[in-house]
C-alpha atoms as a PDB file:
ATOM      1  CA  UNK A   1     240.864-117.395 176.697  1.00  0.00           C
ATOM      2  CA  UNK A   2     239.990-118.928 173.365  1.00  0.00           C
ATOM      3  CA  UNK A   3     241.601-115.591 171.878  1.00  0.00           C
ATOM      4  CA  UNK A   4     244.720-116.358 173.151  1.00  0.00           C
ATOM      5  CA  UNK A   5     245.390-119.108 172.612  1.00  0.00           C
ATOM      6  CA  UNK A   6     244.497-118.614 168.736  1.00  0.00           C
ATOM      7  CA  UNK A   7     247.185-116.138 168.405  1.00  0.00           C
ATOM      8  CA  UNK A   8     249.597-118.504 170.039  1.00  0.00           C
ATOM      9  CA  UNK A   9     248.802-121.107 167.194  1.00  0.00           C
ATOM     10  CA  UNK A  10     249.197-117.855 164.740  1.00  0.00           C
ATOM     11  CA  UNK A  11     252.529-116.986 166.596  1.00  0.00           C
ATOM     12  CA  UNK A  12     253.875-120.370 165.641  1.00  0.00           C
ATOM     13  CA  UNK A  13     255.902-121.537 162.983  1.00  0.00           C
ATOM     14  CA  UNK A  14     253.521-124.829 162.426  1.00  0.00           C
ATOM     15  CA  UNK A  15     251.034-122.991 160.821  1.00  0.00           C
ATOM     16  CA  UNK A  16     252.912-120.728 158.489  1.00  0.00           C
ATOM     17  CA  UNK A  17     254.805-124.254 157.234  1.00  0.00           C
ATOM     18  CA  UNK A  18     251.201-125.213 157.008  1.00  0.00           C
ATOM     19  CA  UNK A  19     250.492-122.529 154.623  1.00  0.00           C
ATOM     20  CA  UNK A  20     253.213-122.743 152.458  1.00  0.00           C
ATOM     21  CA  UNK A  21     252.293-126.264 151.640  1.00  0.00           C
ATOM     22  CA  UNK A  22     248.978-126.027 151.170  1.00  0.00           C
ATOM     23  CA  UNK A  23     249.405-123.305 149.130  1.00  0.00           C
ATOM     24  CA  UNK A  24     251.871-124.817 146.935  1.00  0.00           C
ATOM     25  CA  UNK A  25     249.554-127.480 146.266  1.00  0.00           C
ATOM     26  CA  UNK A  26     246.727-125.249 145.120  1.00  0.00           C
ATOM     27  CA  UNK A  27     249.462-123.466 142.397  1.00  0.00           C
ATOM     28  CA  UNK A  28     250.338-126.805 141.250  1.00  0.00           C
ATOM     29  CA  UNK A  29     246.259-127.624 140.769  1.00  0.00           C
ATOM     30  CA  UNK A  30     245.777-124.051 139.103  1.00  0.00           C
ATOM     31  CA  UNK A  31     249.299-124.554 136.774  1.00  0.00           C
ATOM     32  CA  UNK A  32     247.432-127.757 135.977  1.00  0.00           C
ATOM     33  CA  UNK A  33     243.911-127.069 135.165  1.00  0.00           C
ATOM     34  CA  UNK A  34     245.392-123.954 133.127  1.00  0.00           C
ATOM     35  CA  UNK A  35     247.344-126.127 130.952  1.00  0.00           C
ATOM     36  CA  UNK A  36     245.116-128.556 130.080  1.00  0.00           C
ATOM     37  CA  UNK A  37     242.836-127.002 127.606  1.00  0.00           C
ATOM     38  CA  UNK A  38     246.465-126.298 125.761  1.00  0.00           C
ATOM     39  CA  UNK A  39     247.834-130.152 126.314  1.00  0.00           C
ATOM     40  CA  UNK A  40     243.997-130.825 124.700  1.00  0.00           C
ATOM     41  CA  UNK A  41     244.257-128.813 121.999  1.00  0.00           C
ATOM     42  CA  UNK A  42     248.079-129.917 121.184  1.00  0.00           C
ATOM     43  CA  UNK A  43     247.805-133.620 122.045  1.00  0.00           C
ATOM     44  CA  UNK A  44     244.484-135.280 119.711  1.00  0.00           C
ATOM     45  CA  UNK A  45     242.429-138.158 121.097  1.00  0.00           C
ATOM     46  CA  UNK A  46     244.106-140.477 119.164  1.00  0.00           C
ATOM     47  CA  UNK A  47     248.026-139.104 119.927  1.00  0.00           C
ATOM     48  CA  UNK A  48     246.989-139.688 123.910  1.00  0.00           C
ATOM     49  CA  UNK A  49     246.346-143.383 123.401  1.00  0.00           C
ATOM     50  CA  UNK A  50     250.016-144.143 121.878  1.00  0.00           C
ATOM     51  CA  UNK A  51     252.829-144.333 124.580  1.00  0.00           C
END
């Protein structure tokens, strides 16, 4: 019973939309955290405080 009805949720287009969301978030967080030792190394301390 329980196997059923967790290939209905799997059938449905909810949880693929699901997916693609949540996985677009965790690119954005990698594209981020790769970036920042180069935006460190680019940008000094004292550049960063000046808007």
């Amino acid at each position: 019973m329980i196997r059923k009805y967790i290939k209905k949720i799997k059938e449905t287009d909810l949880i693929k939309n699901i997916a693609i969301l949540a996985s677009g978030a965790v690119i954005g967080y990698m594209i981020n955290m790769l970036l920042l030792p180069i935006v460190g190394r680019i940008y000094t301390p004292d550049r960063k405080s000046v808007v």
